[in-house]
N, C-alpha and C. Protein backbone atom coordinates (compact mmCIF):
# COMPACT_ATOMS: atom_id res chain seq x y z
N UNK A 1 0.82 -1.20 0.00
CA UNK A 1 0.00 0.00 0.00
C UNK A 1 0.86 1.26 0.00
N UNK A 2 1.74 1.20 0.96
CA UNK A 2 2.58 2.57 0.67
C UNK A 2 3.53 2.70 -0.44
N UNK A 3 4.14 1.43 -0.99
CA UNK A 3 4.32 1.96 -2.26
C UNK A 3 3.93 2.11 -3.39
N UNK A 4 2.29 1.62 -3.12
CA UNK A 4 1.94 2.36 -4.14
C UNK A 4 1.12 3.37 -4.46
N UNK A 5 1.04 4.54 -2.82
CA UNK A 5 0.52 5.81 -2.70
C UNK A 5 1.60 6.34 -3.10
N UNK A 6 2.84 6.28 -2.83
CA UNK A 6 4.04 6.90 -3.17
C UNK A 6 4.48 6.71 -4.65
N UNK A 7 4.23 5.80 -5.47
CA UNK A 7 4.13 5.57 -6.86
C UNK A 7 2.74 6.90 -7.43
N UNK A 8 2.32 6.86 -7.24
CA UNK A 8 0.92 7.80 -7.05
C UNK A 8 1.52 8.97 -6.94
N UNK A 9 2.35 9.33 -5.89
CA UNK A 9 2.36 10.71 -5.44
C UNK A 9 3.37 11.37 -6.74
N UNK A 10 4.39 10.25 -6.97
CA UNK A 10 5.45 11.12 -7.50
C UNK A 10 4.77 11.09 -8.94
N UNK A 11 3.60 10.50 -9.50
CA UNK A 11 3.09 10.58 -10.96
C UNK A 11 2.26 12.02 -10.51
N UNK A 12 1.65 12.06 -9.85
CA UNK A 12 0.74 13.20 -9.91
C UNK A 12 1.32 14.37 -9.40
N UNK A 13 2.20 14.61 -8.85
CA UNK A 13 3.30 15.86 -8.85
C UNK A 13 4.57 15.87 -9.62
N UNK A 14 5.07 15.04 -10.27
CA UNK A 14 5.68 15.42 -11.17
C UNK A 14 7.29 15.18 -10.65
N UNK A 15 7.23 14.41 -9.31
CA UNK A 15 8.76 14.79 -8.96
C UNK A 15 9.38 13.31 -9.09
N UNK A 16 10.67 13.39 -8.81
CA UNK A 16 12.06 12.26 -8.71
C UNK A 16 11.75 12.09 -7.29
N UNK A 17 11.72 10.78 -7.04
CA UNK A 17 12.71 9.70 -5.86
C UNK A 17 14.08 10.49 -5.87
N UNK A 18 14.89 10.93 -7.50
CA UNK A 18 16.53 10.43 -7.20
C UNK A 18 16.77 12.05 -7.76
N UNK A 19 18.26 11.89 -6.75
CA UNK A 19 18.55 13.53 -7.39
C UNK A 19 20.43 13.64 -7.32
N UNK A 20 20.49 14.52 -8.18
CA UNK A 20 21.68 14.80 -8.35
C UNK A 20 22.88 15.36 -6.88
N UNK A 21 23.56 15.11 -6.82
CA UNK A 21 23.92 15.33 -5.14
C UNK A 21 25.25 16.30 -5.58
N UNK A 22 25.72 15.71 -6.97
CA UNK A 22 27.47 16.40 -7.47
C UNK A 22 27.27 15.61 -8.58
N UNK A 23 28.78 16.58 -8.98
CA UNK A 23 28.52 16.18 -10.67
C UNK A 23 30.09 16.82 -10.83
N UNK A 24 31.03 15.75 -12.18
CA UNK A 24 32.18 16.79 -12.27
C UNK A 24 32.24 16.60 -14.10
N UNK A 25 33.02 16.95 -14.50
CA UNK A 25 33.32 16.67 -16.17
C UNK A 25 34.51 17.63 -16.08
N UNK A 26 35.74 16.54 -17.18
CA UNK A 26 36.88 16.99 -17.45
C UNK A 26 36.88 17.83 -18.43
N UNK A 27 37.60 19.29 -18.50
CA UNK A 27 37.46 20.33 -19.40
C UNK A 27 36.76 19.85 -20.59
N UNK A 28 36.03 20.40 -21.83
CA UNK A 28 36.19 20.19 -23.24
C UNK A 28 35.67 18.77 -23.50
N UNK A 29 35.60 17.88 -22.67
CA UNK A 29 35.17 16.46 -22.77
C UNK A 29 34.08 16.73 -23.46
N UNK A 30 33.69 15.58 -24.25
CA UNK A 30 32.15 15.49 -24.76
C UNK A 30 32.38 14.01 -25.45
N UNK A 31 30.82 12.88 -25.64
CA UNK A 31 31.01 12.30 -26.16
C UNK A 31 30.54 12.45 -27.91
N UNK A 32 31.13 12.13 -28.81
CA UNK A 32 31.36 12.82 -30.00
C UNK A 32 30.33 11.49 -30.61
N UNK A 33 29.10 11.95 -31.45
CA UNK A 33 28.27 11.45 -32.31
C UNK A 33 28.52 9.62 -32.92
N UNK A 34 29.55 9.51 -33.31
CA UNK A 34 29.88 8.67 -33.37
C UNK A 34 30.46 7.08 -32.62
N UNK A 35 30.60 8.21 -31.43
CA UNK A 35 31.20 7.04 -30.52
C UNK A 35 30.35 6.37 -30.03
N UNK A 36 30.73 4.67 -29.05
CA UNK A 36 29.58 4.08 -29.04
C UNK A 36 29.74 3.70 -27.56
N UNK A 37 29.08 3.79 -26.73
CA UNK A 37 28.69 4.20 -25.29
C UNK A 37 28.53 2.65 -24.50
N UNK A 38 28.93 2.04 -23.55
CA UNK A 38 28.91 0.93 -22.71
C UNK A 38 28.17 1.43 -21.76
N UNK A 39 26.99 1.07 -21.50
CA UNK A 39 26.55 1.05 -19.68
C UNK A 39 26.83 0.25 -19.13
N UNK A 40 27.38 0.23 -18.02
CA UNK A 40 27.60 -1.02 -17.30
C UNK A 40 27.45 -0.78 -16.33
N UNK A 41 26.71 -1.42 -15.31
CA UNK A 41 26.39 -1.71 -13.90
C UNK A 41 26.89 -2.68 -12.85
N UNK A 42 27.24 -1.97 -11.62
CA UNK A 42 28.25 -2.75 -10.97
C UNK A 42 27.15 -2.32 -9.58
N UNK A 43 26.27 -3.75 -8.93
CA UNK A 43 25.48 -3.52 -8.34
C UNK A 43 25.56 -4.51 -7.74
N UNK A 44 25.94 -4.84 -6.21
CA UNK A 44 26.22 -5.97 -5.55
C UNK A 44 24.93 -6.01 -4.28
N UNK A 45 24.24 -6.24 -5.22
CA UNK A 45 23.11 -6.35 -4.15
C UNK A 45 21.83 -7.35 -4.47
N UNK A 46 22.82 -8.71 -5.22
CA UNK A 46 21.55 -10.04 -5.75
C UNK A 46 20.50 -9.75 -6.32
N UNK A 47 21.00 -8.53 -7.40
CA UNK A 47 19.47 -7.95 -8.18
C UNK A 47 19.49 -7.88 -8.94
N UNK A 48 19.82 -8.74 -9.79
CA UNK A 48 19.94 -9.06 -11.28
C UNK A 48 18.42 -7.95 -12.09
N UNK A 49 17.68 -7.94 -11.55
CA UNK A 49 16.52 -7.24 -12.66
C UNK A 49 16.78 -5.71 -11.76
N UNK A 50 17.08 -5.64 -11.26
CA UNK A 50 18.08 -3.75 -11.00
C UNK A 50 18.58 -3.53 -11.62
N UNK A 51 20.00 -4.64 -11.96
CA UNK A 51 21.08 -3.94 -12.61
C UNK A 51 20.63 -3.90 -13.91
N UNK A 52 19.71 -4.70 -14.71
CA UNK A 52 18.96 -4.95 -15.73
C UNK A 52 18.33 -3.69 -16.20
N UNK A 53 17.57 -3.17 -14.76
CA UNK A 53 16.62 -2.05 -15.53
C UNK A 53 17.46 -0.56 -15.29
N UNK A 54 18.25 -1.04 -14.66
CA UNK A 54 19.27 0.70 -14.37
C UNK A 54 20.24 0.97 -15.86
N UNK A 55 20.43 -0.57 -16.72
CA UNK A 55 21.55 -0.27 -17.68
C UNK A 55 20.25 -0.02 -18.81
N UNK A 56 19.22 -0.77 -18.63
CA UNK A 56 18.50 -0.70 -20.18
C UNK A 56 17.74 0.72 -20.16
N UNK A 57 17.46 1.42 -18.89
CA UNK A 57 16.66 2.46 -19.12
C UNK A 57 17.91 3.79 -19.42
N UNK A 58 19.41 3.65 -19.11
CA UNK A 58 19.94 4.49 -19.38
C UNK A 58 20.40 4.02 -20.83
N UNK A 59 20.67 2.84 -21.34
CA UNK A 59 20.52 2.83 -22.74
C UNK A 59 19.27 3.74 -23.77
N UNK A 60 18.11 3.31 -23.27
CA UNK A 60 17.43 3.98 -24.17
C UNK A 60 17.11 5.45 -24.19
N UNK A 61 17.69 5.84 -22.81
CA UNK A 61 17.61 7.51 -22.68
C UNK A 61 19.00 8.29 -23.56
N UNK A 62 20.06 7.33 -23.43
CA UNK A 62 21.01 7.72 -24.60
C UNK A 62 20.70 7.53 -25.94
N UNK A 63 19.98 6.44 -26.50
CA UNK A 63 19.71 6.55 -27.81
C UNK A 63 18.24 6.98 -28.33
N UNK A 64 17.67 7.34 -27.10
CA UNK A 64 16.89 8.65 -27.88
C UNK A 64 17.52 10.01 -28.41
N UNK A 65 18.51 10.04 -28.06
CA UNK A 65 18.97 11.23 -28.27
C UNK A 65 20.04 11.12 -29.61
N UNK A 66 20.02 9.85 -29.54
CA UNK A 66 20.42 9.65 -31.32
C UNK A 66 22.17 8.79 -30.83
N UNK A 67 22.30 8.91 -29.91
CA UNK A 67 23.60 7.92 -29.54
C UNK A 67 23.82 6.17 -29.59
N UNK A 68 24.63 5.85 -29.97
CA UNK A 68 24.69 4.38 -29.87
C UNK A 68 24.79 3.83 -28.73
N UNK A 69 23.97 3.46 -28.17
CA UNK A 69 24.83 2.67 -26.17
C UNK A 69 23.89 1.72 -26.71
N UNK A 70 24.90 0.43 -25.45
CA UNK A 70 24.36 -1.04 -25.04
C UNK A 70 24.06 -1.02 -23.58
N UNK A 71 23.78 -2.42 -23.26
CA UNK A 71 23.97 -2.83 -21.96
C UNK A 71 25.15 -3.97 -21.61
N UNK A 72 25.77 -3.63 -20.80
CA UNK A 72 27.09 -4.64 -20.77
C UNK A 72 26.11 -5.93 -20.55
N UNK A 73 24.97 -5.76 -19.50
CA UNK A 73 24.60 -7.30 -19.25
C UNK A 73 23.88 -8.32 -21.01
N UNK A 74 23.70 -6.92 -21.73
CA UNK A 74 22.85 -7.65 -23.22
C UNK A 74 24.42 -7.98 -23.89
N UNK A 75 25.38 -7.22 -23.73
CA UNK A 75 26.21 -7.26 -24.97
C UNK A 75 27.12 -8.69 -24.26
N UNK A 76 27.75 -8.84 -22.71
CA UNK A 76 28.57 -9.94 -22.22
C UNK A 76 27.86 -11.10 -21.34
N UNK A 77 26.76 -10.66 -20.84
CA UNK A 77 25.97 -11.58 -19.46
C UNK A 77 26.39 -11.22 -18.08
N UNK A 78 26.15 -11.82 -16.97
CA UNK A 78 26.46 -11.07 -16.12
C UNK A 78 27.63 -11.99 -15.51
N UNK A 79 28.35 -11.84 -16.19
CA UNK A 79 29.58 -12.59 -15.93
C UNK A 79 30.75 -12.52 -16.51
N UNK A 80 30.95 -11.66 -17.80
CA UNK A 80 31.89 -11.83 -18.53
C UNK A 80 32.64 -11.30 -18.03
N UNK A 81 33.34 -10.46 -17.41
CA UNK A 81 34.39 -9.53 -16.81
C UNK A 81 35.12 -10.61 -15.54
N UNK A 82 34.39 -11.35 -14.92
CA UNK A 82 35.20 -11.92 -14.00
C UNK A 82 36.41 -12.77 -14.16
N UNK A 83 37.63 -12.78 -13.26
CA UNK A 83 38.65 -13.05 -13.55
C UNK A 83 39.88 -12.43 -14.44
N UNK A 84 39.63 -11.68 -14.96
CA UNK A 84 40.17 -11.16 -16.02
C UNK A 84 41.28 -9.73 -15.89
N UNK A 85 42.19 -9.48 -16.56
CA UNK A 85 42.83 -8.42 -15.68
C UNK A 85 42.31 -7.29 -16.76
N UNK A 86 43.23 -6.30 -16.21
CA UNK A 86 42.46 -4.84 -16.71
C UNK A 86 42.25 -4.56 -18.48
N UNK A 87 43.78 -4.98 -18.90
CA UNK A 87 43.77 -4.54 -19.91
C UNK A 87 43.44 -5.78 -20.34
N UNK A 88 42.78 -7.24 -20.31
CA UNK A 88 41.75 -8.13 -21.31
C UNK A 88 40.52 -7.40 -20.97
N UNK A 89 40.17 -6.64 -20.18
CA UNK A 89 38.47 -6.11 -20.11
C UNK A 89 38.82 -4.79 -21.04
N UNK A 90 39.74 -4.43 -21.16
CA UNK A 90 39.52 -2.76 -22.01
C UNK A 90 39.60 -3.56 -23.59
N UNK A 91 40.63 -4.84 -23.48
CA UNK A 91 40.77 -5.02 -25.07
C UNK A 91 39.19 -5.76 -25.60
N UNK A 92 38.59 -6.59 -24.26
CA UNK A 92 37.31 -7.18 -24.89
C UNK A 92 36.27 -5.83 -25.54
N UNK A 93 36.63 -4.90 -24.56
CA UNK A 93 35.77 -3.71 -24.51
C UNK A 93 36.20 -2.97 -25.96
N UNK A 94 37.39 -2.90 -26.48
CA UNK A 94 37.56 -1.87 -27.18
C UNK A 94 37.16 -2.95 -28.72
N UNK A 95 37.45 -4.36 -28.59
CA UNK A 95 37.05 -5.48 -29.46
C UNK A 95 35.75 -5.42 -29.88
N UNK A 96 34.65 -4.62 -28.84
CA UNK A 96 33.43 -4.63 -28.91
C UNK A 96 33.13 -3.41 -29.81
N UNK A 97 33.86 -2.49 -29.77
CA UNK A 97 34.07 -1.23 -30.40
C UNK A 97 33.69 -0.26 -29.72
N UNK A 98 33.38 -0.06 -28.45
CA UNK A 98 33.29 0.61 -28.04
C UNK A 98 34.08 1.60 -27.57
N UNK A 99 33.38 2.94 -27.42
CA UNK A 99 34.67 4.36 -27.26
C UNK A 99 34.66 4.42 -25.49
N UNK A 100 33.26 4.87 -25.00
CA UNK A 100 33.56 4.96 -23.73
C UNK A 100 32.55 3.79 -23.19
N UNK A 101 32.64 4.15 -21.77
CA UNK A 101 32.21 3.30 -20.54
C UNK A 101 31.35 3.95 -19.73
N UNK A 102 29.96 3.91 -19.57
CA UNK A 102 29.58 4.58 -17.99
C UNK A 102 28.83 3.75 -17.31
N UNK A 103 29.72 3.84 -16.03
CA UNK A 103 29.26 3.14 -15.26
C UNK A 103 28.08 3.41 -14.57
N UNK A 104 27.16 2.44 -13.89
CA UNK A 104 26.23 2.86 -12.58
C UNK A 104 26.87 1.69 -11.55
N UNK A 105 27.18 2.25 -10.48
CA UNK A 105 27.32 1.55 -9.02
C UNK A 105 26.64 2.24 -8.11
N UNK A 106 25.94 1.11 -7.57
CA UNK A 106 25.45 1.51 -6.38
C UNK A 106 26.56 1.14 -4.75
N UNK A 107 26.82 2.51 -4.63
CA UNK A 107 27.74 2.81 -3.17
C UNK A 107 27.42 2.66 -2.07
N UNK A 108 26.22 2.60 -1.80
CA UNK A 108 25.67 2.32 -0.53
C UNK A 108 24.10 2.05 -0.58
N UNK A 109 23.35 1.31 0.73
CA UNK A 109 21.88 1.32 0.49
C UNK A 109 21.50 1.02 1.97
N UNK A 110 20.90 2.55 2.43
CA UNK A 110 20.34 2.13 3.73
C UNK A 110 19.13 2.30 3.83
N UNK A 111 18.76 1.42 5.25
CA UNK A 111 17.07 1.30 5.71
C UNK A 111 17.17 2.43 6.82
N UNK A 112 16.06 3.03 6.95
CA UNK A 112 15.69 3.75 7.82
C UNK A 112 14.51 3.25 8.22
N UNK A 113 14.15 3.52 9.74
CA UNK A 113 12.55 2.79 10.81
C UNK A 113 12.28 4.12 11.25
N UNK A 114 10.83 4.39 10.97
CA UNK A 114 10.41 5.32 11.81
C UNK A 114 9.08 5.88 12.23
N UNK A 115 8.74 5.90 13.24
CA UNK A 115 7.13 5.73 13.95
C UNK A 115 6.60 6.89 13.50
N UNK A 116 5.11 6.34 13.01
CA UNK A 116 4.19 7.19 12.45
C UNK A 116 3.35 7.37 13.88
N UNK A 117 3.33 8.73 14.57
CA UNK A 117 1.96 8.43 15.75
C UNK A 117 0.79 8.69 15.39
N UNK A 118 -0.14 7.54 16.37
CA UNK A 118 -1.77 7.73 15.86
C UNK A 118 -2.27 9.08 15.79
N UNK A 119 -3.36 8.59 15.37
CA UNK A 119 -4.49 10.34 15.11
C UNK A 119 -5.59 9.97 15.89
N UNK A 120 -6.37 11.13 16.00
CA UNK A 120 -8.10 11.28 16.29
C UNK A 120 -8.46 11.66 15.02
N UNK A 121 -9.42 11.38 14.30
CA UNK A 121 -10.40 12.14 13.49
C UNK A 121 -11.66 12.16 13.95
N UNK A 122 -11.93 13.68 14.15
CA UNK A 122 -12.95 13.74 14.43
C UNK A 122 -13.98 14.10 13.07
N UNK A 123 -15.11 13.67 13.32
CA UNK A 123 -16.53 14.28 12.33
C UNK A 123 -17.00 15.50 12.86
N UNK A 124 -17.48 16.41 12.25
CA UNK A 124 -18.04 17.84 12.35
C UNK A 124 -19.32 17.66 12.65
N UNK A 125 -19.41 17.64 14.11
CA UNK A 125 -20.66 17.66 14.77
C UNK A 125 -21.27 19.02 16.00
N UNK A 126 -22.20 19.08 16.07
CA UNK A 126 -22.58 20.15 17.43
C UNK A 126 -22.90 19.30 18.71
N UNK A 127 -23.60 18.33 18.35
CA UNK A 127 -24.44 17.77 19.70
C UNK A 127 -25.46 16.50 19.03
N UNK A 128 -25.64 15.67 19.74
CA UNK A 128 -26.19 13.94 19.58
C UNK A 128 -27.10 14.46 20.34
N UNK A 129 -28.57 13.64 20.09
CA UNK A 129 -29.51 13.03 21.48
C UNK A 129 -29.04 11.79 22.10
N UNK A 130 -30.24 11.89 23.16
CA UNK A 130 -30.07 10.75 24.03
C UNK A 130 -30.25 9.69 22.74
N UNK A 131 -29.80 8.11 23.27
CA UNK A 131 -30.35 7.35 22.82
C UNK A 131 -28.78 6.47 21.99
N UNK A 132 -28.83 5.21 22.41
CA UNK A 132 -28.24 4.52 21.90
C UNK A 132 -27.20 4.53 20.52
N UNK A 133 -28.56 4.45 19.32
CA UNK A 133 -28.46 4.47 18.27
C UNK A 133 -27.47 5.74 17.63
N UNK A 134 -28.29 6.77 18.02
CA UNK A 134 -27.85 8.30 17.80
C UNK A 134 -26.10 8.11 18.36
N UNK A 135 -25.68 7.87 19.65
CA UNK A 135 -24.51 8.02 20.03
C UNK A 135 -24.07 7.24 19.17
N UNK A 136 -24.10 5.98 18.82
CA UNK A 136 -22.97 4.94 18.56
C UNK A 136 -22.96 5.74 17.19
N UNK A 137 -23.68 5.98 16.36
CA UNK A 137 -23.99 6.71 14.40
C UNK A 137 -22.38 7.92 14.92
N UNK A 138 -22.52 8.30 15.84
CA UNK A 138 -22.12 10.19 15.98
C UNK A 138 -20.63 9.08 16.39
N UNK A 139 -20.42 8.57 17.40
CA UNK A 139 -19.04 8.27 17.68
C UNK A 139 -18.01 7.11 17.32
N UNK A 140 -19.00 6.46 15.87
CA UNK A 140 -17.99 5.72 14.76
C UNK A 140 -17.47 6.65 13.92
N UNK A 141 -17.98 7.93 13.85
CA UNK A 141 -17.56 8.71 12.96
C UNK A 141 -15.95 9.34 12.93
N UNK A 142 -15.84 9.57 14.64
CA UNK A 142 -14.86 9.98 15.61
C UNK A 142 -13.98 8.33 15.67
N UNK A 143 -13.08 8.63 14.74
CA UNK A 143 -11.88 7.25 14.58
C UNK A 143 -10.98 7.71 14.96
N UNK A 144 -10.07 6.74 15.65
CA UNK A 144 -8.87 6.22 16.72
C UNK A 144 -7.74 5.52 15.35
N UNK A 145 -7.06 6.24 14.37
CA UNK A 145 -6.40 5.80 13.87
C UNK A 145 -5.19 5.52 14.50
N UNK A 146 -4.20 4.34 14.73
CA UNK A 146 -3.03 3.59 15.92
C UNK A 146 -2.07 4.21 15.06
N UNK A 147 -1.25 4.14 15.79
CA UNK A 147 0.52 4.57 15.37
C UNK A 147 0.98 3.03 14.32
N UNK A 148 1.77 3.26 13.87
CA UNK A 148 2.80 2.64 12.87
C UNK A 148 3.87 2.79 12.48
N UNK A 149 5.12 1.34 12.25
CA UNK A 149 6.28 2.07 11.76
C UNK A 149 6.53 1.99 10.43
N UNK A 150 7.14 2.67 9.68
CA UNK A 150 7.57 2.48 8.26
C UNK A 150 8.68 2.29 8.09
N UNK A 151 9.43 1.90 6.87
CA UNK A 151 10.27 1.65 6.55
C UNK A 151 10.62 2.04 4.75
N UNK A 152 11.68 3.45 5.29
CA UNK A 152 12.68 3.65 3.72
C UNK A 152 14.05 3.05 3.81
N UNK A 153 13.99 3.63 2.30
CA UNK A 153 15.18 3.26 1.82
C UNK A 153 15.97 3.54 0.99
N UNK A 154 17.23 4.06 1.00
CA UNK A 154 17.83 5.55 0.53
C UNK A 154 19.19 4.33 -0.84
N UNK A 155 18.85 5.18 -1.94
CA UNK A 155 20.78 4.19 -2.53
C UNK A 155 20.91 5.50 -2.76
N UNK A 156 22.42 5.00 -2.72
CA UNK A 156 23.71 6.11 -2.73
C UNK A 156 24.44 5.56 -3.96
N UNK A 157 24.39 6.35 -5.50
CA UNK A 157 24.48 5.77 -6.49
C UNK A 157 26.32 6.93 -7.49
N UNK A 158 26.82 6.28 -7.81
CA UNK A 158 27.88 6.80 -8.60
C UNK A 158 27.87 6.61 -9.55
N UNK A 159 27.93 7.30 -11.16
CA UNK A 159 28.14 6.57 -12.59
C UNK A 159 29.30 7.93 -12.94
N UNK A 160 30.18 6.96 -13.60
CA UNK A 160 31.54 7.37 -13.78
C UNK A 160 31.49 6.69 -15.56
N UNK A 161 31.92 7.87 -16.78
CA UNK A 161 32.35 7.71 -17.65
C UNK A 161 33.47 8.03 -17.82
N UNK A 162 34.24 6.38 -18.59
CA UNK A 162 35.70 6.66 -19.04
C UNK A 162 36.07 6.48 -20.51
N UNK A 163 36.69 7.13 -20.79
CA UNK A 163 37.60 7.44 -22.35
C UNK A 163 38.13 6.11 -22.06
N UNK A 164 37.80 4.95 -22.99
CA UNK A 164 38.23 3.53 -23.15
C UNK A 164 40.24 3.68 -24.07
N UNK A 165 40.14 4.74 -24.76
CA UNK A 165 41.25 4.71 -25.33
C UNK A 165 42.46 5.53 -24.44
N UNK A 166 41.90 6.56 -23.66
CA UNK A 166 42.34 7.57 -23.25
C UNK A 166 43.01 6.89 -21.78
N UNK A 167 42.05 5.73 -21.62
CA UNK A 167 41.69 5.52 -19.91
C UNK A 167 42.10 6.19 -19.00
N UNK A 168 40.78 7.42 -19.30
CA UNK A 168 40.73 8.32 -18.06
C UNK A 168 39.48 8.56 -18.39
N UNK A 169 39.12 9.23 -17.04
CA UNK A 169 37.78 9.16 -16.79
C UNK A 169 37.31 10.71 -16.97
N UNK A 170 36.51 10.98 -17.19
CA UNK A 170 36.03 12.30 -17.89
C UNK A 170 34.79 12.46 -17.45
N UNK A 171 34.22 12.26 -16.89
CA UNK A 171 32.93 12.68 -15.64
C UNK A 171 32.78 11.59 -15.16
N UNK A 172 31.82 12.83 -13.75
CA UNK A 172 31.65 11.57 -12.72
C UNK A 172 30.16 12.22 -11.90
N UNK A 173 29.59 11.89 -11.71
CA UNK A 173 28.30 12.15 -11.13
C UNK A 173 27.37 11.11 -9.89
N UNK A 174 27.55 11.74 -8.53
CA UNK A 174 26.54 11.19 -7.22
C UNK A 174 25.02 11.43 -7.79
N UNK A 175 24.54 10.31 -6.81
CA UNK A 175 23.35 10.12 -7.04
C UNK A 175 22.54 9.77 -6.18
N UNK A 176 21.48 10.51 -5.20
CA UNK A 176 20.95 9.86 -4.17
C UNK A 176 19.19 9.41 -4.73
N UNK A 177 18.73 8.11 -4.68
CA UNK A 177 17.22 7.93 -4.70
C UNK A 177 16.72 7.67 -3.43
N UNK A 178 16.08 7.97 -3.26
CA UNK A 178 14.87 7.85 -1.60
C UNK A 178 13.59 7.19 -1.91
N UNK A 179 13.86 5.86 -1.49
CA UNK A 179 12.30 5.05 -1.60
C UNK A 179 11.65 4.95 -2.96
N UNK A 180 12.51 4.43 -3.85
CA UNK A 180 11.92 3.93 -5.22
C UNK A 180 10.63 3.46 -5.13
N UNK A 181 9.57 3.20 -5.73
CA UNK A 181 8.55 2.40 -6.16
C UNK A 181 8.42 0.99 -6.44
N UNK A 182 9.82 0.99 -7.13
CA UNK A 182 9.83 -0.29 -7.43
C UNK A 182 11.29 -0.42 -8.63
N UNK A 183 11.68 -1.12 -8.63
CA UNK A 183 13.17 -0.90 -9.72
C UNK A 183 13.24 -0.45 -11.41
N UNK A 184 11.74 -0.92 -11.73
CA UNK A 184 11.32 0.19 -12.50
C UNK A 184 11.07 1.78 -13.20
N UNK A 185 10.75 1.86 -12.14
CA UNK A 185 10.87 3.68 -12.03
C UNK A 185 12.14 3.92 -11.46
N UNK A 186 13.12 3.70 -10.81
CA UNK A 186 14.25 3.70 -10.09
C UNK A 186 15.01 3.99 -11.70
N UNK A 187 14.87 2.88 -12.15
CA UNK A 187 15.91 2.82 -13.34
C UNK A 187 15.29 4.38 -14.30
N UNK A 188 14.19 4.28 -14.66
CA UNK A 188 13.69 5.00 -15.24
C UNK A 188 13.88 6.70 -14.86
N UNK A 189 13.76 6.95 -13.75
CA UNK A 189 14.34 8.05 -13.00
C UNK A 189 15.75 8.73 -12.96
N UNK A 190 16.67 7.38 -12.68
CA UNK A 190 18.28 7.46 -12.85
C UNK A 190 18.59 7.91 -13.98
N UNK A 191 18.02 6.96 -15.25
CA UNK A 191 18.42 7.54 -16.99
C UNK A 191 18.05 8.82 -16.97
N UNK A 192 16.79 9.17 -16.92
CA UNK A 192 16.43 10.62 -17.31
C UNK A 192 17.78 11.24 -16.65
N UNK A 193 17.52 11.46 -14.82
CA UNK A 193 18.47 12.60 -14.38
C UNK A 193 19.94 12.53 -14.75
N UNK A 194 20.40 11.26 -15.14
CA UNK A 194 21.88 11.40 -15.18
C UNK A 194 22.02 11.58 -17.00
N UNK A 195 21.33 11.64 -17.96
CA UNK A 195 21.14 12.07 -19.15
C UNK A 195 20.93 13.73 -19.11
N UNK A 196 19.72 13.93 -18.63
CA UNK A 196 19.77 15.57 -18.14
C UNK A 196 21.05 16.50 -18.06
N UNK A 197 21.73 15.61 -16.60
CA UNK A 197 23.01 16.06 -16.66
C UNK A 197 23.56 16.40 -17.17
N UNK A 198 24.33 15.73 -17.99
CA UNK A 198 25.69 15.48 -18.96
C UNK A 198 24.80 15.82 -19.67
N UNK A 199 23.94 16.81 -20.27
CA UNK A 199 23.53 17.43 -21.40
C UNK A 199 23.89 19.44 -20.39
N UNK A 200 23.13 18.80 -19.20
CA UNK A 200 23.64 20.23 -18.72
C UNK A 200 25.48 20.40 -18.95
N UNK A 201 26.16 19.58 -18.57
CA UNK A 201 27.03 19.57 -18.52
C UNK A 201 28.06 19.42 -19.78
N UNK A 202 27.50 19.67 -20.75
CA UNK A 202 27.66 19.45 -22.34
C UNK A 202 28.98 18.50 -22.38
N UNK A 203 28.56 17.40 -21.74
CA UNK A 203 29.25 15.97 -22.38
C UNK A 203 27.78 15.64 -23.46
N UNK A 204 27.04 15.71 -23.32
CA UNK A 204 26.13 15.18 -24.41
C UNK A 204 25.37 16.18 -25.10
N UNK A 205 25.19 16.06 -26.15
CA UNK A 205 24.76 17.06 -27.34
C UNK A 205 23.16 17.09 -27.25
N UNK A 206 21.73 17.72 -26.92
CA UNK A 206 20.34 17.27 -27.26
C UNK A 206 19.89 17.71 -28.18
N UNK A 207 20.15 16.33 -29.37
CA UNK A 207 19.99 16.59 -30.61
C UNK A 207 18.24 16.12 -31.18
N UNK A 208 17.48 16.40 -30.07
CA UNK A 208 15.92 15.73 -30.41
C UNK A 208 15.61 16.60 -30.73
């Protein structure tokens, strides 16, 4: 139920779970029309359909905009990188043809507990008669809603793009979401704002 008044809330006002916290980009950087973009997600938290929907929704927010990106998990599985030293992952990577890399990691993910206290609601009344009936009608109206605790839950998110040829890294951007909906909108949320970005930040061109 509460997440999905809170799914509710953020459609009908218009706002983000996730927000930009910092943001950096190396002078003059930009990724140039042609080049072809890696998402890759580094998410250690047994959530295979997270890391799924965090790389595919920032894929398609890059190639709306007319850019080439994948998803490392569509283009290798979620396994190909292990074991391997640095420069066989840049040569598989650069084998793939790809120019740069951006990452999403999630850096941290905490729970927060915290007591909701009960209410009175009262009904807008002057005065009852005598009589049974009359009282009990007048003082179901007058509800005893109980206290409750809830439970959020905050990720602390980093995506870092690197120059695959250059290997150096050329922006870097924090990311805090508060109580996703569901990993759906999470992902969906992340692409937009960290696309936004790096358009504010003219690493990316908005050529729509």
């Amino acid at each position: 139920m509460k997440r999905i008044f809170v799914f509710l809330l953020l459609v009908l006002t218009g706002c983000s779970s996730s927000k930009i916290t910092h943001s950096w980009k190396s002078p003059n950087a930009e990724i140039k029309s042609n080049q072809k973009i890696l998402v890759l997600g580094l998410i250690h938290d047994n959530d295979r359909n997270m890391q799924e929907k965090m790389e595919q929704h920032l894929v398609t927010d890059l190639t709306d905009l007319g850019y080439f990106a994948s998803s490392a998990l569509k283009e290798y599985g979620p396994k190909a990188f292990e074991k391997m030293t640095e420069q066989d992952v840049l040569d598989k990577i650069k084998n793939s043809g790809f120019d740069v890399v951006l990452t999403i990691v999630l850096l941290d993910k905490s729970k927060e507990r915290y007591y909701v206290p009960g209410k009175i609601y009262y009904s807008p009344y002057t005065m009852y008669q005598r009589g049974f009936w009359r009282y009990y009608t007048m003082m179901n109206e007058r509800i005893y809603s109980p206290g409750y605790y809830e439970e959020s839950t905050r990720y602390f998110w980093e995506s870092n793009l690197f120059d695959v040829q250059l290997k150096q890294l050329i922006y870097s951007s924090q990311t805090e979401s508060f109580d996703p909906a569901s990993a759906e909108m999470l992902g969906h949320e992340y692409g937009q704002i960290i696309v936004k970005n790096m358009i504010k930040e003219k690493m990316l061109a908005n050529r729509k």
